[in-house]
C-alpha atoms as a PDB file:
ATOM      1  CA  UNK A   1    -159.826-107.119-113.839  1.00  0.00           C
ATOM      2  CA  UNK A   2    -161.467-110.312-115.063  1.00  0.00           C
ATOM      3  CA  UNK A   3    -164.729-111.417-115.636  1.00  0.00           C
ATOM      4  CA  UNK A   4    -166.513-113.500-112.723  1.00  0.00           C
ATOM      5  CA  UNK A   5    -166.352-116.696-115.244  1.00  0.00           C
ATOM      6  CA  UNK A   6    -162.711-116.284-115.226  1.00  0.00           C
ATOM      7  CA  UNK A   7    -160.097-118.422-112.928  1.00  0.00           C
ATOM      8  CA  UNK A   8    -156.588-117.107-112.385  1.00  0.00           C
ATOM      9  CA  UNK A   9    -153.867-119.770-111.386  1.00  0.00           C
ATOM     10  CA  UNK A  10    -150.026-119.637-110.733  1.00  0.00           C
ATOM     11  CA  UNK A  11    -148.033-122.298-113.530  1.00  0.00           C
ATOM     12  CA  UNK A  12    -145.200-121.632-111.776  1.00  0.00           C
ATOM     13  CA  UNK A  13    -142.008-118.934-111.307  1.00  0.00           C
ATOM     14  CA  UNK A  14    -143.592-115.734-112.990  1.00  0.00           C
ATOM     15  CA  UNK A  15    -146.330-117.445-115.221  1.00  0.00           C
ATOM     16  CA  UNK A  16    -149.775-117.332-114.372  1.00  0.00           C
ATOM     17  CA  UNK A  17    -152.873-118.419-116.447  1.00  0.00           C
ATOM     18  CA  UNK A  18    -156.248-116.779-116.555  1.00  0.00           C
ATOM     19  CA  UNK A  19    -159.005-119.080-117.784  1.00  0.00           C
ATOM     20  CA  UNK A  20    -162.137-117.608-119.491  1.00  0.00           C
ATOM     21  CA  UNK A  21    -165.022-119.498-120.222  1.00  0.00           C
ATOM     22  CA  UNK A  22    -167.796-118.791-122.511  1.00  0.00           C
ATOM     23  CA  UNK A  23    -166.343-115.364-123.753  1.00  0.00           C
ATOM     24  CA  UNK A  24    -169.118-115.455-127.131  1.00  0.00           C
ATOM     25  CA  UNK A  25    -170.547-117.813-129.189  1.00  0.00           C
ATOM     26  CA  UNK A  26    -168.893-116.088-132.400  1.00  0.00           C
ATOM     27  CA  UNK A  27    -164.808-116.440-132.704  1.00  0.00           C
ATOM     28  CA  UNK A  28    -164.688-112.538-133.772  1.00  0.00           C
ATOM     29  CA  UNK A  29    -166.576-111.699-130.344  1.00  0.00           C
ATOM     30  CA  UNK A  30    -164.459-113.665-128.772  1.00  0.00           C
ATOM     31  CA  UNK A  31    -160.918-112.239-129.963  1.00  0.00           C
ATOM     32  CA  UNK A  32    -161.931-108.983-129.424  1.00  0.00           C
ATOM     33  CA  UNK A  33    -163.124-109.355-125.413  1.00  0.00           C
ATOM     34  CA  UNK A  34    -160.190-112.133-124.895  1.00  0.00           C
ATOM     35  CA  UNK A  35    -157.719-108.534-126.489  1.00  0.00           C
ATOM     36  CA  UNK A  36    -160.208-106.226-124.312  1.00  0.00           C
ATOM     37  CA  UNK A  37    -159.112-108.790-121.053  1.00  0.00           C
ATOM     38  CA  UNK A  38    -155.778-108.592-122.170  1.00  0.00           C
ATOM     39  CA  UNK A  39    -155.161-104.850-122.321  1.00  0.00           C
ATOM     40  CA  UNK A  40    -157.177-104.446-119.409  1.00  0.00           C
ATOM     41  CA  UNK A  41    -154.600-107.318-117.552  1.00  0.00           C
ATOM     42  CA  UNK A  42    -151.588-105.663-119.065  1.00  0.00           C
ATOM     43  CA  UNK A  43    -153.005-101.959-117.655  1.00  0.00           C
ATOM     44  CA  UNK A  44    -152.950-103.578-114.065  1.00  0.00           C
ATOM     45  CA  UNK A  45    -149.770-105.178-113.999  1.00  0.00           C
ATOM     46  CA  UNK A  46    -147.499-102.968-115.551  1.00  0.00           C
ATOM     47  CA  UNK A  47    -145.906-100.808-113.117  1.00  0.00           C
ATOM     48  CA  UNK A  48    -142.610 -98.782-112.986  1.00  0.00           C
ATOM     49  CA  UNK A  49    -140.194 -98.505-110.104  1.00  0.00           C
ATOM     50  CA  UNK A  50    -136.917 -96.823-109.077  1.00  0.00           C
ATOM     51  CA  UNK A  51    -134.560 -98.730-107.170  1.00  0.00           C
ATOM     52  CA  UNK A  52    -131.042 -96.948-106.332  1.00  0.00           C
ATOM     53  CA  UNK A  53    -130.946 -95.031-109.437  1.00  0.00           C
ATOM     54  CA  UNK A  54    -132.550 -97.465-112.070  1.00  0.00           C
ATOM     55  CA  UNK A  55    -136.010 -98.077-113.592  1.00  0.00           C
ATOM     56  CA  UNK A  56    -137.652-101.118-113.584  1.00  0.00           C
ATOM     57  CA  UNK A  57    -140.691-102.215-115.290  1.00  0.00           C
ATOM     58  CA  UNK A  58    -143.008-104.479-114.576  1.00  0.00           C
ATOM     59  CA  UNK A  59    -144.926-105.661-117.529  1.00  0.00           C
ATOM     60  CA  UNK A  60    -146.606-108.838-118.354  1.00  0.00           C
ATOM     61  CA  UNK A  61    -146.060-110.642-121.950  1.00  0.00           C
ATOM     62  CA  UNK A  62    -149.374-112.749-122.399  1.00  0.00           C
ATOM     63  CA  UNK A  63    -150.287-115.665-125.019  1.00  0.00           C
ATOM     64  CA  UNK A  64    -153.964-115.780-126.500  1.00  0.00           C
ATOM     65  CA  UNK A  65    -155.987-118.896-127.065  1.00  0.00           C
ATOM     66  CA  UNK A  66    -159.260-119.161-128.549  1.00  0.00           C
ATOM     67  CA  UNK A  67    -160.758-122.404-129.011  1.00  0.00           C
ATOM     68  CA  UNK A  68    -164.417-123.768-129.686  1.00  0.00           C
ATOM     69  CA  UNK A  69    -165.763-126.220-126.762  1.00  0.00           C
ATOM     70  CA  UNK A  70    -164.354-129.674-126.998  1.00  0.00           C
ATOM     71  CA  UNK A  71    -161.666-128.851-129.890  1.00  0.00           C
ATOM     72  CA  UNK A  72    -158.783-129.194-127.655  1.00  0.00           C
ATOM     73  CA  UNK A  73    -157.088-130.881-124.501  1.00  0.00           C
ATOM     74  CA  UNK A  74    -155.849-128.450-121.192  1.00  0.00           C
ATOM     75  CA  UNK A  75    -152.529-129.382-122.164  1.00  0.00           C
ATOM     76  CA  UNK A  76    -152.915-128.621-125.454  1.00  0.00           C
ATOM     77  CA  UNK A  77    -153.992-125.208-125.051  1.00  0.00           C
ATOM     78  CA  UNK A  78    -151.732-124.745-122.363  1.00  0.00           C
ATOM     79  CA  UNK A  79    -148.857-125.584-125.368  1.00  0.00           C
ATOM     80  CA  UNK A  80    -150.061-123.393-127.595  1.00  0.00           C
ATOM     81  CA  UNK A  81    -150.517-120.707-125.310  1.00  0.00           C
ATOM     82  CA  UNK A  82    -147.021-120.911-124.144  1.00  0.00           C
ATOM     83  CA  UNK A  83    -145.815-120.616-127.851  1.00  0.00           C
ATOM     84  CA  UNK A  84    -148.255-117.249-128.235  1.00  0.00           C
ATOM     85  CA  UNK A  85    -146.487-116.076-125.247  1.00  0.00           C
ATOM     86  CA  UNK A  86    -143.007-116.933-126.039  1.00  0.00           C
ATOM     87  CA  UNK A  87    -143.758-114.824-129.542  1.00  0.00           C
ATOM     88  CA  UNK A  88    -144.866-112.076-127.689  1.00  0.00           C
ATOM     89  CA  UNK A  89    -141.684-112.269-125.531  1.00  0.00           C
ATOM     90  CA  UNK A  90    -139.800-112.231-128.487  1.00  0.00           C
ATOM     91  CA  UNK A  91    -141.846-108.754-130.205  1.00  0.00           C
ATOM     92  CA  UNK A  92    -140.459-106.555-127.152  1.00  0.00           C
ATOM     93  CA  UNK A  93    -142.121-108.008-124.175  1.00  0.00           C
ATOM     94  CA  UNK A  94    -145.478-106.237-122.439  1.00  0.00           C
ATOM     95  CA  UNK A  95    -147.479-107.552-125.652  1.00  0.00           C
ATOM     96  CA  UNK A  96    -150.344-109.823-125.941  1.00  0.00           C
ATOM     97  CA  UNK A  97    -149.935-112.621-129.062  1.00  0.00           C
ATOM     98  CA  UNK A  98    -152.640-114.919-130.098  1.00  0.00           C
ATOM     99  CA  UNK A  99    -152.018-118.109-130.819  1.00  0.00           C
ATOM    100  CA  UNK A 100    -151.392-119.028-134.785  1.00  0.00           C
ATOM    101  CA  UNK A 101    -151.439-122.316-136.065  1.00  0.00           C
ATOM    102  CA  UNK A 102    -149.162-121.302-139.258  1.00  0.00           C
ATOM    103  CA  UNK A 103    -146.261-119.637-136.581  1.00  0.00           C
ATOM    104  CA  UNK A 104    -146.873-123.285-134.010  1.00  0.00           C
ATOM    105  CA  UNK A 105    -146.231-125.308-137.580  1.00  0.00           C
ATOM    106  CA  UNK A 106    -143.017-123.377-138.203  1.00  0.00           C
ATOM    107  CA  UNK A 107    -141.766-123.673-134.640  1.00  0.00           C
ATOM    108  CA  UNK A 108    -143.221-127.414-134.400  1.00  0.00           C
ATOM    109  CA  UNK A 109    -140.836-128.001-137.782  1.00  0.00           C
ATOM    110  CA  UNK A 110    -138.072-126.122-136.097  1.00  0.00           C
ATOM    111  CA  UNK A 111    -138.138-128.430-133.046  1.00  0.00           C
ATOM    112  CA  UNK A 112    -138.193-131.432-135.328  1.00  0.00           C
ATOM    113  CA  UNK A 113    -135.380-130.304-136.963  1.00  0.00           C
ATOM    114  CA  UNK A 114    -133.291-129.714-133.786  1.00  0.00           C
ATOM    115  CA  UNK A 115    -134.140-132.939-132.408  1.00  0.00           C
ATOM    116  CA  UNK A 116    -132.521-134.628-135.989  1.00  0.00           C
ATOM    117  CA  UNK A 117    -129.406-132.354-136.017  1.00  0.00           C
ATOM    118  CA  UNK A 118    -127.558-134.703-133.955  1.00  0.00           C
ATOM    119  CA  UNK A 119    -127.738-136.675-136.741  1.00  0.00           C
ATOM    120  CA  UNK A 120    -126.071-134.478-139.344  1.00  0.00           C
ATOM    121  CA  UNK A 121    -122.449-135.104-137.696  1.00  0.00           C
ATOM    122  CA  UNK A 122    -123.547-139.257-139.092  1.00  0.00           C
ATOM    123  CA  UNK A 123    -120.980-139.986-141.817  1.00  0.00           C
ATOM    124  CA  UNK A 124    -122.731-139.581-145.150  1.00  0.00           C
ATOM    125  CA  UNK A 125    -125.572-137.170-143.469  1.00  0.00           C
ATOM    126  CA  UNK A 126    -123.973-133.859-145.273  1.00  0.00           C
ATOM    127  CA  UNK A 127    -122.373-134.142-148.996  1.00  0.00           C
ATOM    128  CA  UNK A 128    -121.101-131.133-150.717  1.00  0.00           C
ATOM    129  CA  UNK A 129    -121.950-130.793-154.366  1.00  0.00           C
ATOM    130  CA  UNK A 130    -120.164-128.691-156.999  1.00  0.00           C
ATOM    131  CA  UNK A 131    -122.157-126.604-159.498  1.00  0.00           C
ATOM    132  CA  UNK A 132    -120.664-124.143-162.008  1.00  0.00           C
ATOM    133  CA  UNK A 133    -119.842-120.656-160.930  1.00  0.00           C
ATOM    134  CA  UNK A 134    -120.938-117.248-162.275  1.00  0.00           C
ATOM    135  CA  UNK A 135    -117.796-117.170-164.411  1.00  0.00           C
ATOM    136  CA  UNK A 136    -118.173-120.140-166.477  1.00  0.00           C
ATOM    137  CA  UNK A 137    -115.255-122.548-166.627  1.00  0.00           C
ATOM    138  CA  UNK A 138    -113.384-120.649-163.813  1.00  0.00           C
ATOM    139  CA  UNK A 139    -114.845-120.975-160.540  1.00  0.00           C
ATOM    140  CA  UNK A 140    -117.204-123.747-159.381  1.00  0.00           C
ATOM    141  CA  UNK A 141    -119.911-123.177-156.199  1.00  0.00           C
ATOM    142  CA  UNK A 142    -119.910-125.703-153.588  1.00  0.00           C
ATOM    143  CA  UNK A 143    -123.267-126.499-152.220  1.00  0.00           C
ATOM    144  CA  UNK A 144    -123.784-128.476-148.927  1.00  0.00           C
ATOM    145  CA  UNK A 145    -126.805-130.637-148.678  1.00  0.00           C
ATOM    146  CA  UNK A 146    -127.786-132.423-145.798  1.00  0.00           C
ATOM    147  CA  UNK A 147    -129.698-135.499-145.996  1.00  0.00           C
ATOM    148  CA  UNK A 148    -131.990-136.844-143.068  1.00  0.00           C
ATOM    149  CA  UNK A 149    -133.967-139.071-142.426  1.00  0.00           C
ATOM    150  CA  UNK A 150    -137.387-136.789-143.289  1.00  0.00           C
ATOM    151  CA  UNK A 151    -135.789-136.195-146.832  1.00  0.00           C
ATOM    152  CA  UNK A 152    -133.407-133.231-148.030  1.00  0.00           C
ATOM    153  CA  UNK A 153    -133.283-130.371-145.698  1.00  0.00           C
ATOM    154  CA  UNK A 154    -132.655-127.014-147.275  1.00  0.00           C
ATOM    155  CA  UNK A 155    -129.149-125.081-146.448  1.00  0.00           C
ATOM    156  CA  UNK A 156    -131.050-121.961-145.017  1.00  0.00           C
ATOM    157  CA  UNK A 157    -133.309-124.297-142.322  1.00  0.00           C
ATOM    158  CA  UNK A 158    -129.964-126.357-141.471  1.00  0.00           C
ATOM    159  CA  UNK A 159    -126.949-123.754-141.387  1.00  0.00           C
ATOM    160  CA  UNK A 160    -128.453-121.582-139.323  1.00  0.00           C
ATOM    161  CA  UNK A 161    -129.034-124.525-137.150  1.00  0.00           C
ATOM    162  CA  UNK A 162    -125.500-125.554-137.248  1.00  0.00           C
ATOM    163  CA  UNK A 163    -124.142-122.067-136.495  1.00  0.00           C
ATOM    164  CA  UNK A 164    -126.478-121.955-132.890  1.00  0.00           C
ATOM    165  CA  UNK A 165    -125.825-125.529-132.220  1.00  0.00           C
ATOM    166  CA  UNK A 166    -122.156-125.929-133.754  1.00  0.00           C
END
């Protein structure tokens, strides 16, 4: 299924990596043989089964990384296929995701942000503010603000933080 320039190695449990080298010159040529390998990799693992009544599929969800030579480190593009993958996981499985540098940012700030949530429970980390309500001199809002040590973090990156992490 893949090219003689290609080497196919086991990363451990059920992830494998398939290493292509010198797919085109041009980036475009490149994305579109690195899909073509893809789809022609997902074709030949996916496979359904009955087993006592129930259907299993095997399918294969597969990250995409297309670099220039020299621009990046193995492990490196071994991260950054791993987050491609893990998106594709996350769009139904048996897809193919290429790595995005705007989606690693988000999940890069994401991680940042769960490493400082232990320090939200600090005294002083949260304050709650009060700000007038819709009906003016009848109902105040009260707004929770967290303060860390990279600045002001917005309520809708750290409560739904709180709520998975409690």
């Amino acid at each position: 299924m893949a090219d003689d320039v290609a080497t196919l190695g086991r990363l451990g449990g059920d992830e494998f990596a398939v290493v292509v080298d010198a797919l085109a010159r041009r980036r475009m040529t490149a994305a579109d043989r690195a899909e073509s390998l893809a789809m022609r990799l997902a074709g030949g693992i996916r496979y359904s089964l009955r087993d006592r009544g129930q259907r299993h599929i095997i399918s294969a969800s597969q990250g995409v990384v297309i670099f220039p030579d020299g621009d990046s480190n193995a492990e490196t593009l071994f991260r950054y296929a791993d987050a491609a993958m893990r998106r594709a996981k996350q769009e139904g499985r048996d897809a193919a995701c290429f790595y995005d540098p705007r989606v690693q940012a988000v999940i890069e700030a994401r991680t940042a942000l769960n490493r400082a949530a232990s320090h939200y429970r600090a005294p002083g980390a949260v304050s709650i503010l009060s700000a007038p309500g819709r009906c003016r001199g009848r109902s105040n809002e009260a707004l929770l603000r967290w303060n860390s040590e990279r600045g002001r973090v917005s309520p809708g990156d750290f409560i739904p933080l709180a709520e998975e992490t409690g």
